[in-house]
PDB file of N, CA and C in Angstrom:
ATOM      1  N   UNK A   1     198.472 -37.968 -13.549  1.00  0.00           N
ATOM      2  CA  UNK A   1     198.252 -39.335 -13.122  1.00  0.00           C
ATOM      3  C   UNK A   1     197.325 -39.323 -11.899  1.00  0.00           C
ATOM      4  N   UNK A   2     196.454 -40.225 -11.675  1.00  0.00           N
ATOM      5  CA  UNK A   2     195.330 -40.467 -10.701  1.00  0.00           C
ATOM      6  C   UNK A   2     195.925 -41.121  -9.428  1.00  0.00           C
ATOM      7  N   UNK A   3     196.097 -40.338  -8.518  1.00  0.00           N
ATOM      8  CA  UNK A   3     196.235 -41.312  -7.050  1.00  0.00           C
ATOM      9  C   UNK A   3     195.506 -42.035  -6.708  1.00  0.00           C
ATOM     10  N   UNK A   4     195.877 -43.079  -5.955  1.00  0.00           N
ATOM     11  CA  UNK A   4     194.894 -44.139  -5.589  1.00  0.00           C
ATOM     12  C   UNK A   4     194.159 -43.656  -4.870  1.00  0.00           C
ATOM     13  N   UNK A   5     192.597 -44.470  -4.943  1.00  0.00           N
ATOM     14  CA  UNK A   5     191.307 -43.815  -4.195  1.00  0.00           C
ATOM     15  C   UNK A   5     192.206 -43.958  -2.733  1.00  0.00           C
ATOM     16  N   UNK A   6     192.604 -45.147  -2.015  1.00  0.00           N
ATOM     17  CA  UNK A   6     192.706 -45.114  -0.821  1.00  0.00           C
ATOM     18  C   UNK A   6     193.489 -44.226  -0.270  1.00  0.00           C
ATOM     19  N   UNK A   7     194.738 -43.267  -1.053  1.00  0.00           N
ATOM     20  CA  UNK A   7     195.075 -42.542  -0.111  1.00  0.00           C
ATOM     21  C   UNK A   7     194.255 -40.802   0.035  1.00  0.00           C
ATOM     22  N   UNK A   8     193.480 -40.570  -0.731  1.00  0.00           N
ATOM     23  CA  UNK A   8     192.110 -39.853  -1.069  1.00  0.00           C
ATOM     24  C   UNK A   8     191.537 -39.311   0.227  1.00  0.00           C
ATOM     25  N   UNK A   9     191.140 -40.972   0.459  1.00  0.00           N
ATOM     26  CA  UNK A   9     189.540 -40.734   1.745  1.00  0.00           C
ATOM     27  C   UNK A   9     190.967 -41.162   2.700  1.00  0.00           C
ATOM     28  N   UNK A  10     191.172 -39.641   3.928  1.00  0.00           N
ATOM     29  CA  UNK A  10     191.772 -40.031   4.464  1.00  0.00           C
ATOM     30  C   UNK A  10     190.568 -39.365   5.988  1.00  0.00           C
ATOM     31  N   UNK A  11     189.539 -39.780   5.619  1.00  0.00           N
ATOM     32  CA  UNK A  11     188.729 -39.113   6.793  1.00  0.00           C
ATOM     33  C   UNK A  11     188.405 -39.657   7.659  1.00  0.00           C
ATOM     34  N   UNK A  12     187.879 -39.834   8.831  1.00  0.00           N
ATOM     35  CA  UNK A  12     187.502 -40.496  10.207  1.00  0.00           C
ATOM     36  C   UNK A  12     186.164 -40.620  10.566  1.00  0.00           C
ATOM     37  N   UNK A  13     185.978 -41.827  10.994  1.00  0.00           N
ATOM     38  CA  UNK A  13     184.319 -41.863  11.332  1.00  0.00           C
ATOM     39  C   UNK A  13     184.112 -42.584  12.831  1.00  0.00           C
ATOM     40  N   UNK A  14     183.530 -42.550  13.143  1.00  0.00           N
ATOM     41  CA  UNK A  14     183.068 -43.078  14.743  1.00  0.00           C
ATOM     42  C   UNK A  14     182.403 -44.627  14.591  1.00  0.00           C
ATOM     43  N   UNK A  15     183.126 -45.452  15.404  1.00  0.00           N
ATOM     44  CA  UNK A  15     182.838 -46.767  15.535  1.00  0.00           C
ATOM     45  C   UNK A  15     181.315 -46.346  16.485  1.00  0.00           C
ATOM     46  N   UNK A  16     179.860 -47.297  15.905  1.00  0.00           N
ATOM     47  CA  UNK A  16     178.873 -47.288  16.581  1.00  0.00           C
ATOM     48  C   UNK A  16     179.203 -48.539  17.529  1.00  0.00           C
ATOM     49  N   UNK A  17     179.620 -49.171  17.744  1.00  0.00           N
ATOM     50  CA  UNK A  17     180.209 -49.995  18.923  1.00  0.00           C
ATOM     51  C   UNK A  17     180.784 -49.818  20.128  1.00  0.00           C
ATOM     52  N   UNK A  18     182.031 -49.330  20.114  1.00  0.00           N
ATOM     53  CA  UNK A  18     182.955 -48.921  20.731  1.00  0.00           C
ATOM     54  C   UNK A  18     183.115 -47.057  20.941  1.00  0.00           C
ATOM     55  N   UNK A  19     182.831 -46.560  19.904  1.00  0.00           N
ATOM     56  CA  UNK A  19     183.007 -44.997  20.238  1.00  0.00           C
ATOM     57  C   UNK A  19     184.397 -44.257  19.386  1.00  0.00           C
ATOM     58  N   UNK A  20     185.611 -45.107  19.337  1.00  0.00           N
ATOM     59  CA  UNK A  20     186.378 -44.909  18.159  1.00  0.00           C
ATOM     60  C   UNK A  20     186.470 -44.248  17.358  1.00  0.00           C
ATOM     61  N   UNK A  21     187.314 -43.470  17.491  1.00  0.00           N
ATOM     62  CA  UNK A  21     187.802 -42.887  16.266  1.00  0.00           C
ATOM     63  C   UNK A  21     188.504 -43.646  15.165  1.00  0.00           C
ATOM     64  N   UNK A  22     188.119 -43.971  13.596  1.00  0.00           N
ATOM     65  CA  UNK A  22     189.097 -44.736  13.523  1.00  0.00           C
ATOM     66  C   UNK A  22     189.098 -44.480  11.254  1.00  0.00           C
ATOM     67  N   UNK A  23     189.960 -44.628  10.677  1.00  0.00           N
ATOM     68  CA  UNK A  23     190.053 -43.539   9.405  1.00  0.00           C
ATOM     69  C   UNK A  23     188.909 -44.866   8.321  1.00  0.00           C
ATOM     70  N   UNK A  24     188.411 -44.094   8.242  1.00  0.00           N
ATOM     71  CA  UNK A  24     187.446 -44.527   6.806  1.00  0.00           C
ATOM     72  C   UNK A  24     187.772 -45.862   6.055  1.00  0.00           C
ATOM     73  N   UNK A  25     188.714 -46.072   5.794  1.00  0.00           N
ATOM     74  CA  UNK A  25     189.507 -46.985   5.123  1.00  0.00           C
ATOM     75  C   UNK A  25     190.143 -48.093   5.776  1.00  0.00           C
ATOM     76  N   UNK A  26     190.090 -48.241   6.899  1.00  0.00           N
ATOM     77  CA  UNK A  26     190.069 -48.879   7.910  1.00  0.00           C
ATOM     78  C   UNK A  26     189.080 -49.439   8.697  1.00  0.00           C
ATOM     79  N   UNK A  27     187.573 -49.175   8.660  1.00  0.00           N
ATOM     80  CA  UNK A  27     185.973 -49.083   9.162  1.00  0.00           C
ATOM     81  C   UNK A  27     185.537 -50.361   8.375  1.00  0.00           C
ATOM     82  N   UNK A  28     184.597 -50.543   8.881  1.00  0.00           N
ATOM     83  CA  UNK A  28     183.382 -51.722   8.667  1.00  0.00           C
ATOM     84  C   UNK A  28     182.257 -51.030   8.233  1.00  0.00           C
ATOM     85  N   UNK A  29     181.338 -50.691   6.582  1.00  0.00           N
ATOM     86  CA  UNK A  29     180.693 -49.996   6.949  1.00  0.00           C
ATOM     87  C   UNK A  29     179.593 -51.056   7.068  1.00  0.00           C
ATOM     88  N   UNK A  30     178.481 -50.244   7.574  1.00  0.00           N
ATOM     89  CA  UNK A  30     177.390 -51.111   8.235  1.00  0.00           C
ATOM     90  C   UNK A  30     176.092 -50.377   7.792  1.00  0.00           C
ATOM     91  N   UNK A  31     175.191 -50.678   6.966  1.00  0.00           N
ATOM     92  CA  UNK A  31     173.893 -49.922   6.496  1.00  0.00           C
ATOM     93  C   UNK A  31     172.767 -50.563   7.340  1.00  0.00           C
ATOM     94  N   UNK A  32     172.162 -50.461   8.439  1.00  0.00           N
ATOM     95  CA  UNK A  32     170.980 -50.392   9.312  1.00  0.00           C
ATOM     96  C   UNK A  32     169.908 -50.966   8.195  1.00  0.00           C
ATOM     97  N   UNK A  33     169.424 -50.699   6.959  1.00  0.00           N
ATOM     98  CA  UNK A  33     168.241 -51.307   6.321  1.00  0.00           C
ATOM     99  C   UNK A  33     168.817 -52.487   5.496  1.00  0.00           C
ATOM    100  N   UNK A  34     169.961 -52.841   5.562  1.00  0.00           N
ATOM    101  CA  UNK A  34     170.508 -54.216   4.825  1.00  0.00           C
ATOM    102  C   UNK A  34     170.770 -54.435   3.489  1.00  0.00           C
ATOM    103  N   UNK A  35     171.149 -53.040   3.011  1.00  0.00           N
ATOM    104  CA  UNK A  35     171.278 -53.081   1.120  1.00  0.00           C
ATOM    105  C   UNK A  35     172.413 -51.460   1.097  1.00  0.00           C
ATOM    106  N   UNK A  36     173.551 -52.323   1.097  1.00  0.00           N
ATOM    107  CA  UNK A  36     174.715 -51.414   1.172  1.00  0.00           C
ATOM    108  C   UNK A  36     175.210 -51.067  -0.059  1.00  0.00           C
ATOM    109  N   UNK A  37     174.362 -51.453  -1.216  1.00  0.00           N
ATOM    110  CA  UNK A  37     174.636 -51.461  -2.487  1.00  0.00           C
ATOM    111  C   UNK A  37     173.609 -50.276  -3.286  1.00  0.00           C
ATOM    112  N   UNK A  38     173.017 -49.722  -2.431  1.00  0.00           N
ATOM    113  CA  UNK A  38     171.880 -48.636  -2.921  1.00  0.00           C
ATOM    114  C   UNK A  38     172.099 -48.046  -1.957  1.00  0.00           C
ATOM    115  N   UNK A  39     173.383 -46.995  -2.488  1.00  0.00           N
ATOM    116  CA  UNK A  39     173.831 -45.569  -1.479  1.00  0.00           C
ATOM    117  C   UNK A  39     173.393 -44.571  -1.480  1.00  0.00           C
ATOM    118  N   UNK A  40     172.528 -44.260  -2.177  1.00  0.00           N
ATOM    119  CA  UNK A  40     171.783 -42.742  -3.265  1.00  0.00           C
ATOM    120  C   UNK A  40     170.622 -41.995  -1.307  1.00  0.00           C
ATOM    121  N   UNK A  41     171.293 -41.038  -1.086  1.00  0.00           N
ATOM    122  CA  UNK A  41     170.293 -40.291   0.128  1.00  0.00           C
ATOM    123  C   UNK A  41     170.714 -41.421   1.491  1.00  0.00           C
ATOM    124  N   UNK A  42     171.330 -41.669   1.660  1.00  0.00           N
ATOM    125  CA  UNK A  42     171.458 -42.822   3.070  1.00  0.00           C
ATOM    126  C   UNK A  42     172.921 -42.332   3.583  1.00  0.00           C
ATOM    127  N   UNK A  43     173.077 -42.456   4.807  1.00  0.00           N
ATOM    128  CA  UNK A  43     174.325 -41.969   5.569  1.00  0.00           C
ATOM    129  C   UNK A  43     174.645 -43.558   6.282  1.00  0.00           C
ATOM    130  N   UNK A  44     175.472 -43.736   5.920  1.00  0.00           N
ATOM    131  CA  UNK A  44     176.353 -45.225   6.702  1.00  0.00           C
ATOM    132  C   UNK A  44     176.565 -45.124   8.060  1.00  0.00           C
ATOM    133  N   UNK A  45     176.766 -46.334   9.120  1.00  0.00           N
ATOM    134  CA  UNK A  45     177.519 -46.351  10.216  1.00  0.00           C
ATOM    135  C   UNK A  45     178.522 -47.226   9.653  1.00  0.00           C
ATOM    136  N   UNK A  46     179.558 -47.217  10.566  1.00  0.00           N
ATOM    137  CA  UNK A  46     180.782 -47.614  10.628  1.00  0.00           C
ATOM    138  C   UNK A  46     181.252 -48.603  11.984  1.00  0.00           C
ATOM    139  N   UNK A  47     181.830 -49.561  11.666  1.00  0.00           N
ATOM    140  CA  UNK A  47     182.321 -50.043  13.047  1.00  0.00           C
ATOM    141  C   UNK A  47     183.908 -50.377  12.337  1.00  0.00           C
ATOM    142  N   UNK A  48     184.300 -50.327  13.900  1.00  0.00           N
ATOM    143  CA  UNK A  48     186.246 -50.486  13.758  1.00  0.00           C
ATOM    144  C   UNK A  48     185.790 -52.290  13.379  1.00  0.00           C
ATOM    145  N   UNK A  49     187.365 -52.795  12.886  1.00  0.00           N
ATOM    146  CA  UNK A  49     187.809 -54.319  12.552  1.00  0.00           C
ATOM    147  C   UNK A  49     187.293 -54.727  13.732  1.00  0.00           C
ATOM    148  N   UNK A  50     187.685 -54.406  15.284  1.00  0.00           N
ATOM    149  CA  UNK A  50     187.823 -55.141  15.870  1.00  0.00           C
ATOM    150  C   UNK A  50     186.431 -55.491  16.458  1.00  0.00           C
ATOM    151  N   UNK A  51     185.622 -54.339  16.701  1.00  0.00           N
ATOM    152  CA  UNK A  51     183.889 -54.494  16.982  1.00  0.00           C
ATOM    153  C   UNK A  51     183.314 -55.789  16.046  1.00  0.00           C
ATOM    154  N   UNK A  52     183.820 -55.252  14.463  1.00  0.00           N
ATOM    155  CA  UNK A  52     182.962 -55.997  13.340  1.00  0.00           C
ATOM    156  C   UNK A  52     183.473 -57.428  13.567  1.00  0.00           C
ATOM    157  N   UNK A  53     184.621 -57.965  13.867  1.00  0.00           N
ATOM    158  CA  UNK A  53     185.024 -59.155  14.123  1.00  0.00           C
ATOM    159  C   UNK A  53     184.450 -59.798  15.062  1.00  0.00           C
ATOM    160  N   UNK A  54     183.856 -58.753  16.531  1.00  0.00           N
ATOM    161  CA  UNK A  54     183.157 -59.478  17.373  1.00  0.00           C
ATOM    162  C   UNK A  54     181.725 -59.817  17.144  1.00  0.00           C
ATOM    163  N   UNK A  55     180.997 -58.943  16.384  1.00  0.00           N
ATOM    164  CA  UNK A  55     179.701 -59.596  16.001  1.00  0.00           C
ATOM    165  C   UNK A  55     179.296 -60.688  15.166  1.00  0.00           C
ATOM    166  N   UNK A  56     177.732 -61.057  15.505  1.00  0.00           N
ATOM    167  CA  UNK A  56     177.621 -61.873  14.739  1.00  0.00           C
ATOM    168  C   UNK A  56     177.177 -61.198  13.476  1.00  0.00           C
ATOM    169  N   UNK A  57     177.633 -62.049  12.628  1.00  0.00           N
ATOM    170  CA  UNK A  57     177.152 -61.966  11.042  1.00  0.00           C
ATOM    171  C   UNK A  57     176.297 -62.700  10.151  1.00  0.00           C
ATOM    172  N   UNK A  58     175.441 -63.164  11.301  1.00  0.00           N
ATOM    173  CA  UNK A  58     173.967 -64.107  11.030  1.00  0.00           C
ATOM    174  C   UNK A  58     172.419 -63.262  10.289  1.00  0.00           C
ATOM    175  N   UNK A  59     172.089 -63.584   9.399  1.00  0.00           N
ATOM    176  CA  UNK A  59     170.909 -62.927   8.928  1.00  0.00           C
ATOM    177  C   UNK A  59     169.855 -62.337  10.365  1.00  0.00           C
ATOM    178  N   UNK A  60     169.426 -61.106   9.927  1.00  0.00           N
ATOM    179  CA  UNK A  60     168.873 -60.177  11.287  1.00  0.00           C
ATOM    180  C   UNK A  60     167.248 -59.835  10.573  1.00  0.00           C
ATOM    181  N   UNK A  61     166.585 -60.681   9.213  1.00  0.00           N
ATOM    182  CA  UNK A  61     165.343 -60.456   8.993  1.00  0.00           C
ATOM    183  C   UNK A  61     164.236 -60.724   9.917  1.00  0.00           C
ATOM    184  N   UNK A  62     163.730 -59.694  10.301  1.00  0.00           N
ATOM    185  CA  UNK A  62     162.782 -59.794  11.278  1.00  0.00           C
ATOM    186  C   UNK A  62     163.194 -59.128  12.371  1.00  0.00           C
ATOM    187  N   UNK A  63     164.181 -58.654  12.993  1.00  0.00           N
ATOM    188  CA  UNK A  63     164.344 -58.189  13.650  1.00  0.00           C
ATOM    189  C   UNK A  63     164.178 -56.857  14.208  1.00  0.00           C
ATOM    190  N   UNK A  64     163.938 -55.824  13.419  1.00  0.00           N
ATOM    191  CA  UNK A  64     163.618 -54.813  13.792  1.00  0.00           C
ATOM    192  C   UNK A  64     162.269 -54.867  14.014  1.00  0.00           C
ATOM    193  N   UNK A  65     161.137 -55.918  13.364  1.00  0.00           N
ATOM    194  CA  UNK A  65     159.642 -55.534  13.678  1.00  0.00           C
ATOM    195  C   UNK A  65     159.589 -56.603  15.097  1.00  0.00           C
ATOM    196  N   UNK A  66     160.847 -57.826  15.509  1.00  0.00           N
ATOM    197  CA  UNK A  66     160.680 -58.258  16.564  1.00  0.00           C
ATOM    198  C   UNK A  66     160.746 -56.629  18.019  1.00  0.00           C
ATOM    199  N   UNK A  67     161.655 -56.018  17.548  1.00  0.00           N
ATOM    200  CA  UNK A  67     162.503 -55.336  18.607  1.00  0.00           C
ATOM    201  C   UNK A  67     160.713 -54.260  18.824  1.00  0.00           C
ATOM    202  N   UNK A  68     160.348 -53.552  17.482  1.00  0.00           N
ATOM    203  CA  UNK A  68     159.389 -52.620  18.117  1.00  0.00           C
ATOM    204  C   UNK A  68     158.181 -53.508  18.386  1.00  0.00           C
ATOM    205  N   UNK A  69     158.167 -55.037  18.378  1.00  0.00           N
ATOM    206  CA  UNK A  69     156.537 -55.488  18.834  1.00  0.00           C
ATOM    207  C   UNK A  69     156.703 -55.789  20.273  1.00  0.00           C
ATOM    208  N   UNK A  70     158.061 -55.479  20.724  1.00  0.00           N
ATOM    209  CA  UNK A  70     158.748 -56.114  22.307  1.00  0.00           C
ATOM    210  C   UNK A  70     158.451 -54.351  22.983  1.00  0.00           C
ATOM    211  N   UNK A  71     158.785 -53.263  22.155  1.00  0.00           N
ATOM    212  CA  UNK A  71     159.307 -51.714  22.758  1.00  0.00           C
ATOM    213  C   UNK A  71     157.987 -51.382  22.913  1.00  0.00           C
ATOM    214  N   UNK A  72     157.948 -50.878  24.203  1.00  0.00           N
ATOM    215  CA  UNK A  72     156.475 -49.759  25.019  1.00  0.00           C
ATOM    216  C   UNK A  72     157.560 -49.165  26.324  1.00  0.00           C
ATOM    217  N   UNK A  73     156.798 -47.731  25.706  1.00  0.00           N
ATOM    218  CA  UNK A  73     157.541 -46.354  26.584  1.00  0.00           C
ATOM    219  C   UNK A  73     157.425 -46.764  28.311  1.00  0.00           C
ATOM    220  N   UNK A  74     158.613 -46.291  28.426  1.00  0.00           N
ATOM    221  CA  UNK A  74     158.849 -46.774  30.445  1.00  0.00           C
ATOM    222  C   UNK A  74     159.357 -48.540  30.311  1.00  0.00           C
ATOM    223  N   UNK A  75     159.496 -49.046  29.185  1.00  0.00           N
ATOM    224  CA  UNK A  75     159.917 -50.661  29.651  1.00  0.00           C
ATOM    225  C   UNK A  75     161.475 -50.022  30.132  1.00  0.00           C
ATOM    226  N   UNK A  76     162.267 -51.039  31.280  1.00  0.00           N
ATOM    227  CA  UNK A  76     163.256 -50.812  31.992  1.00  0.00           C
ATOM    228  C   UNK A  76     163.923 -51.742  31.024  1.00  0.00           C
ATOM    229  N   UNK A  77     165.192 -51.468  30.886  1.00  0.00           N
ATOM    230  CA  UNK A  77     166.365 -52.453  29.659  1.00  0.00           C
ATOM    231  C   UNK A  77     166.052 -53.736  30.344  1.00  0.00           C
ATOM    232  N   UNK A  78     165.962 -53.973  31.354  1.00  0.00           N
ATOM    233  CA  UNK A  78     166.028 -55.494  32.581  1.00  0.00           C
ATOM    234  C   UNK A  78     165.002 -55.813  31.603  1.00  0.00           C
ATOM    235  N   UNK A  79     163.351 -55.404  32.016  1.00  0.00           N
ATOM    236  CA  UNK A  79     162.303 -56.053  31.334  1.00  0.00           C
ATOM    237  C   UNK A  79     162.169 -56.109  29.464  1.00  0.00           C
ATOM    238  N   UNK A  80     162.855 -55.292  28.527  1.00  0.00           N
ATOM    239  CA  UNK A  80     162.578 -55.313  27.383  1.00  0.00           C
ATOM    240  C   UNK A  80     163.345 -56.430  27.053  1.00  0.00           C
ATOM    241  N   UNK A  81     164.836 -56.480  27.691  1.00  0.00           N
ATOM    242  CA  UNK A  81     165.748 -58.169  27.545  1.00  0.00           C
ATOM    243  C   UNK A  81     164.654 -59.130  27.803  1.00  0.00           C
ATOM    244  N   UNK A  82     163.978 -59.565  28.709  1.00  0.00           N
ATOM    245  CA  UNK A  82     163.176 -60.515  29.403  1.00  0.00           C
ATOM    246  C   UNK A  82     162.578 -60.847  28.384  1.00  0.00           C
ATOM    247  N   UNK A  83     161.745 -59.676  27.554  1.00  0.00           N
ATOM    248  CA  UNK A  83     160.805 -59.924  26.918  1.00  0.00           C
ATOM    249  C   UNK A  83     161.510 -60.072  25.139  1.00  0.00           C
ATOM    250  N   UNK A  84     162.433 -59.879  25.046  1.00  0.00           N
ATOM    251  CA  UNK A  84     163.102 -60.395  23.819  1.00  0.00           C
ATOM    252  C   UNK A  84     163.623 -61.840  24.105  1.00  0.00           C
ATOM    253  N   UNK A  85     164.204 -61.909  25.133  1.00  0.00           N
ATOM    254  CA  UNK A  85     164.781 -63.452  25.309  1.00  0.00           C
ATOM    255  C   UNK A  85     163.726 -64.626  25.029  1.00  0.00           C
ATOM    256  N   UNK A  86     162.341 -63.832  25.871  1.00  0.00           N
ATOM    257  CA  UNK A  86     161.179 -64.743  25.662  1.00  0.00           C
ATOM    258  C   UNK A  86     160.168 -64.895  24.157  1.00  0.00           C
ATOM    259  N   UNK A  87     160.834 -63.870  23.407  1.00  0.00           N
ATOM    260  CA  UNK A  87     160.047 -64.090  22.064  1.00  0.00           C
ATOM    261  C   UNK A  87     161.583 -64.838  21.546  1.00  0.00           C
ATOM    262  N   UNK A  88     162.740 -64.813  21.470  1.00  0.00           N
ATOM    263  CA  UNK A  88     163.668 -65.484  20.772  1.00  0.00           C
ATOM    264  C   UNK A  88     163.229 -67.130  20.934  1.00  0.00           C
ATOM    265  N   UNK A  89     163.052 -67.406  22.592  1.00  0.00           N
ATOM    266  CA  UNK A  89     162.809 -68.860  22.513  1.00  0.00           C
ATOM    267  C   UNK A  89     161.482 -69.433  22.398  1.00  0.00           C
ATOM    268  N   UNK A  90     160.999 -68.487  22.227  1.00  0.00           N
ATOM    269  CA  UNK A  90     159.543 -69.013  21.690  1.00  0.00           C
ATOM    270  C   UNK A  90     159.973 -69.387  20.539  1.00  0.00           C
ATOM    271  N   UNK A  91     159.961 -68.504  19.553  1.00  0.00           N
ATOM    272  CA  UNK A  91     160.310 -68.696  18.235  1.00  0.00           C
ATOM    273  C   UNK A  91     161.250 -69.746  17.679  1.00  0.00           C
ATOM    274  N   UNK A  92     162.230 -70.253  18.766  1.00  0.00           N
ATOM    275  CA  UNK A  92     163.198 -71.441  18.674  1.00  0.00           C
ATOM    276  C   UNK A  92     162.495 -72.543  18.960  1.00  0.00           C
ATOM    277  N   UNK A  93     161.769 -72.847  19.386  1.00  0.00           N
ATOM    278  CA  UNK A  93     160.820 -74.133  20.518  1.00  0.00           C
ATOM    279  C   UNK A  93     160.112 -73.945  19.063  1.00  0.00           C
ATOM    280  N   UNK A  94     160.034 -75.441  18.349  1.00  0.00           N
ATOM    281  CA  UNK A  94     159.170 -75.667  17.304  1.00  0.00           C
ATOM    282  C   UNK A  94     157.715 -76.283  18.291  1.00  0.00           C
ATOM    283  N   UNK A  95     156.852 -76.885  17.165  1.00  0.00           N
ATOM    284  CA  UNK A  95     156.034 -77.410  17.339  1.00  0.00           C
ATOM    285  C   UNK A  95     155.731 -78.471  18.308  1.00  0.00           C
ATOM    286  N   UNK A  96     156.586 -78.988  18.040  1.00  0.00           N
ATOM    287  CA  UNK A  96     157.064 -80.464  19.086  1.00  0.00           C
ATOM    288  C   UNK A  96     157.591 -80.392  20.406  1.00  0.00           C
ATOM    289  N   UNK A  97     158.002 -78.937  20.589  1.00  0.00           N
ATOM    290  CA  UNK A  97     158.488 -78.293  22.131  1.00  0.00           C
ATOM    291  C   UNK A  97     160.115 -78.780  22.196  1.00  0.00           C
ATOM    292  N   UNK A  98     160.178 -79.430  21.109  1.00  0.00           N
ATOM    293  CA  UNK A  98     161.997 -79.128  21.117  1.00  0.00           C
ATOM    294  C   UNK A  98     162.188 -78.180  20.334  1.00  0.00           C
ATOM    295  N   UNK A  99     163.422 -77.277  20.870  1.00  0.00           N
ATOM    296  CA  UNK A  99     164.196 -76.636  20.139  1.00  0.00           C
ATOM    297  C   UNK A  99     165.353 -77.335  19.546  1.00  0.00           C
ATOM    298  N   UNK A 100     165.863 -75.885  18.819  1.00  0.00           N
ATOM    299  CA  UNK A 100     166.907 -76.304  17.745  1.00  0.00           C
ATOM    300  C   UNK A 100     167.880 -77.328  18.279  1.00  0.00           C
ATOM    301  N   UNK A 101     168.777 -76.654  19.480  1.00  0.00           N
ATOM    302  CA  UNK A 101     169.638 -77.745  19.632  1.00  0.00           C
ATOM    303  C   UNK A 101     169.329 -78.982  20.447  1.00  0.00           C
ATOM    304  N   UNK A 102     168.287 -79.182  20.254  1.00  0.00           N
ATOM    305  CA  UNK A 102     167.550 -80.797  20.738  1.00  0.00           C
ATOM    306  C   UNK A 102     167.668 -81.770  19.692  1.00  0.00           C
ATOM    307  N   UNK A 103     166.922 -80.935  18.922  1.00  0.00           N
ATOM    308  CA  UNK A 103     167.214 -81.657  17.489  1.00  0.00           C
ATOM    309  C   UNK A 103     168.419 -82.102  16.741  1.00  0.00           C
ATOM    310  N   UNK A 104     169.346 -80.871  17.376  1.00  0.00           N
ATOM    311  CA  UNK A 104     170.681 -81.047  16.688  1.00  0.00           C
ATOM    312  C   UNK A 104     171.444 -82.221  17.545  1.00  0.00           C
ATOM    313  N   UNK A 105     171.091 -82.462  18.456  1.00  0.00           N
ATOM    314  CA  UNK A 105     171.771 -83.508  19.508  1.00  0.00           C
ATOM    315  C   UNK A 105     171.412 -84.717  18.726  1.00  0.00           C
ATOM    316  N   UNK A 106     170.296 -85.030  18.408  1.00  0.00           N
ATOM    317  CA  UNK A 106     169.823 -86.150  17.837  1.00  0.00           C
ATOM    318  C   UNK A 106     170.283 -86.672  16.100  1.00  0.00           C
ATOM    319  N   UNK A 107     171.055 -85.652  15.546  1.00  0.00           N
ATOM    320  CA  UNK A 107     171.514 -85.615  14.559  1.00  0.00           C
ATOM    321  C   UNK A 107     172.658 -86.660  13.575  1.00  0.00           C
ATOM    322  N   UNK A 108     172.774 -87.485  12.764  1.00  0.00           N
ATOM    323  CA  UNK A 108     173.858 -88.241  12.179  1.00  0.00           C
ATOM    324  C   UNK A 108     175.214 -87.308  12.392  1.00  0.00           C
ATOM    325  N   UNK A 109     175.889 -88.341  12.893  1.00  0.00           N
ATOM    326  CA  UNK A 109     177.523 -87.315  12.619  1.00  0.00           C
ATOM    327  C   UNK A 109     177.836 -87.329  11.412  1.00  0.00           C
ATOM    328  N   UNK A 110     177.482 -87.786  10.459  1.00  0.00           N
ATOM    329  CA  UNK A 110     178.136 -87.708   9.136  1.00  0.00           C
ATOM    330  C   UNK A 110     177.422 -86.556   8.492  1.00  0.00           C
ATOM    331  N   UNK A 111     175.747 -86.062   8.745  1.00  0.00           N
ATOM    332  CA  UNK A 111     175.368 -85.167   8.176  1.00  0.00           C
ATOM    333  C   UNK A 111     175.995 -83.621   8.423  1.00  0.00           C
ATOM    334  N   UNK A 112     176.589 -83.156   6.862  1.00  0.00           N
ATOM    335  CA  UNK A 112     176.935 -82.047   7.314  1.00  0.00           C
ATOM    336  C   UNK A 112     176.216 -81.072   7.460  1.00  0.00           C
ATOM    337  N   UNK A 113     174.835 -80.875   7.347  1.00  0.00           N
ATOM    338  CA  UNK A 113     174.543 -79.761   8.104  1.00  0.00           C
ATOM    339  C   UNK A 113     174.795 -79.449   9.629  1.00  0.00           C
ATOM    340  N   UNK A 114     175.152 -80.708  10.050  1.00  0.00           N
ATOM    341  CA  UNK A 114     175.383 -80.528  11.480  1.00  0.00           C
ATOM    342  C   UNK A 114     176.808 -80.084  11.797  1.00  0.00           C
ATOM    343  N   UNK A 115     177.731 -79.879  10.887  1.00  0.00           N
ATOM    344  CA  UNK A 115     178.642 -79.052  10.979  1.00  0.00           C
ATOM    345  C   UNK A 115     178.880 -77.569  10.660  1.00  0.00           C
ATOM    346  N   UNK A 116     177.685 -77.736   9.673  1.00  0.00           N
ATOM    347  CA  UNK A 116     176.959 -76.123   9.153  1.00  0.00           C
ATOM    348  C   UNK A 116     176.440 -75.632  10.299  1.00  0.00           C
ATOM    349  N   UNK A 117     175.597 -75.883  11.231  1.00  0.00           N
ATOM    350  CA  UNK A 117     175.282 -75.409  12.337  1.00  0.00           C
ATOM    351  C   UNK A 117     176.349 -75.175  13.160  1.00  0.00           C
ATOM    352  N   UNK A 118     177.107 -75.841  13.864  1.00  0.00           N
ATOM    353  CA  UNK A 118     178.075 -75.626  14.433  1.00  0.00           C
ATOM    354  C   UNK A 118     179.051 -74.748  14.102  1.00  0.00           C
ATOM    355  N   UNK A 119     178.868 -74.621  12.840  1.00  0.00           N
ATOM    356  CA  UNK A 119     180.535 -73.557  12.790  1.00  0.00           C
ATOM    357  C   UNK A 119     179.399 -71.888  12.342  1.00  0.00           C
ATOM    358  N   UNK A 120     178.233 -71.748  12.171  1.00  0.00           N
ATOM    359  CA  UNK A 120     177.737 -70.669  12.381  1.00  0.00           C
ATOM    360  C   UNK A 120     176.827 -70.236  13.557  1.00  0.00           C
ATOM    361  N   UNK A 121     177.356 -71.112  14.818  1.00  0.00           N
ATOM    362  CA  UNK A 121     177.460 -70.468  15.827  1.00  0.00           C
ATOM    363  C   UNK A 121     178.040 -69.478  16.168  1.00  0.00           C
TER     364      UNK A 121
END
C-alpha cells in the first residue's frame, strides 16, 4: 500500500524572508520567474505561512526590468529606494497629474470597482 505523499517529503527548506527553518510541507513555494507550473531544471524558494501571509500578492510584471533600470554599482540602499519610490509614482501620476487614489476619491459609492480597489490594498 502507498503512503501518503505528505508524510514522504519530510524535508526542510529555508524561509527567503525570515531565515527559518521550516518542513517542506508546511512552506510557501515561491518561483522568482512567475510560472510555478514548469518545474523541469529550476530550484524553488520557499517562504514560511507566516512571511507568505505578510506579503503582498499583487501582480509584480515589470518589476524586475523596473528594479535593474533603477540598479548602478555603488548606489547606497537610501538612494536606490529614492529612486524606486520615484519611478513607482511617476508611473502612478497619470496624464492629468492625478494619481490613482485621486481618482479613487472621486469615485460613485455604488461602483464596485471601488471596493475592488480597496480590498486589494
Amino acid at each position: 500500500m502507498w503512503r501518503a505523499r505528505r508524510s514522504r517529503d519530510r524535508r526542510t527548506v529555508i524561509c527567503i524572508a525570515c531565515g527559518d527553518s521550516v518542513l517542506r510541507e508546511d512552506a510557501r513555494e515561491y518561483d522568482k520567474e512567475g510560472d510555478r507550473w514548469s518545474r523541469r531544471d529550476k530550484e524553488f524558494e520557499y517562504l514560511c505561512t507566516d512571511c507568505d501571509d505578510e506579503i503582498c500578492h499583487q501582480p509584480r510584471d515589470g518589476l524586475e526590468s523596473l528594479i535593474l533600470s533603477i540598479e548602478s554599482d555603488g548606489l547606497s540602499r537610501e538612494e536606490f529606494l529614492n529612486r524606486y519610490a520615484d519611478a513607482i509614482s511617476a508611473d502612478a501620476t497619470g496624464a492629468d497629474g492625478l494619481d490613482e487614489m485621486d481618482t479613487l476619491d472621486d469615485a460613485d459609492p455604488s461602483d464596485d470597482t471601488t471596493e475592488r480597489f480597496d480590498r486589494d490594498r
